[in-house]
Protein backbone atom coordinates (compact mmCIF):
# COMPACT_ATOMS: atom_id res chain seq x y z
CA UNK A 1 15.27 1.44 -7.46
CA UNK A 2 18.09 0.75 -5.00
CA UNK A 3 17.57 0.78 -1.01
CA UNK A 4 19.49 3.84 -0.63
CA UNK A 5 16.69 6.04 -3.13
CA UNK A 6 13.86 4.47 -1.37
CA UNK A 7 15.43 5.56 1.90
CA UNK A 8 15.69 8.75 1.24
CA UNK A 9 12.19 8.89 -0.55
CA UNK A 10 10.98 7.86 2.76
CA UNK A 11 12.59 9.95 4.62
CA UNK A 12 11.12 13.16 2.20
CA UNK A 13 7.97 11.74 2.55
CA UNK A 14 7.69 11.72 6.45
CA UNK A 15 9.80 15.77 6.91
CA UNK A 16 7.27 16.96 4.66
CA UNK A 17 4.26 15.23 6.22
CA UNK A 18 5.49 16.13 9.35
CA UNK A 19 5.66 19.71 7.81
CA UNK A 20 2.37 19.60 6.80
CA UNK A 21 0.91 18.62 10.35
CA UNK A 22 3.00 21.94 11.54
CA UNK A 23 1.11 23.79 9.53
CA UNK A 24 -1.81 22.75 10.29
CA UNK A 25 -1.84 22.95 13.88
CA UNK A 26 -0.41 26.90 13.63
CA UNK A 27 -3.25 27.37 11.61
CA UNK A 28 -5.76 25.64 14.08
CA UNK A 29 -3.82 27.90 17.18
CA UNK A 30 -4.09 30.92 15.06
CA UNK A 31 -8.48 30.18 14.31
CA UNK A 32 -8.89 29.36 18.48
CA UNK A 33 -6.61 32.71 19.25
């Protein structure tokens, strides 16, 4: 694997983590609404 594939692996992995914690707190808003 070159440096360039696992940079952008990286970088996938943290937008969609920091996707998931998004969702996550809308949900927890929505449940204290």
């Amino acid at each position: 694997m070159t440096v360039k594939e696992k940079r952008s692996r990286m970088t996938l992995a943290c937008e969609s983590t920091d996707n998931t914690i998004q969702f996550i707190d809308e949900m927890v808003s929505q449940n204290q609404a």
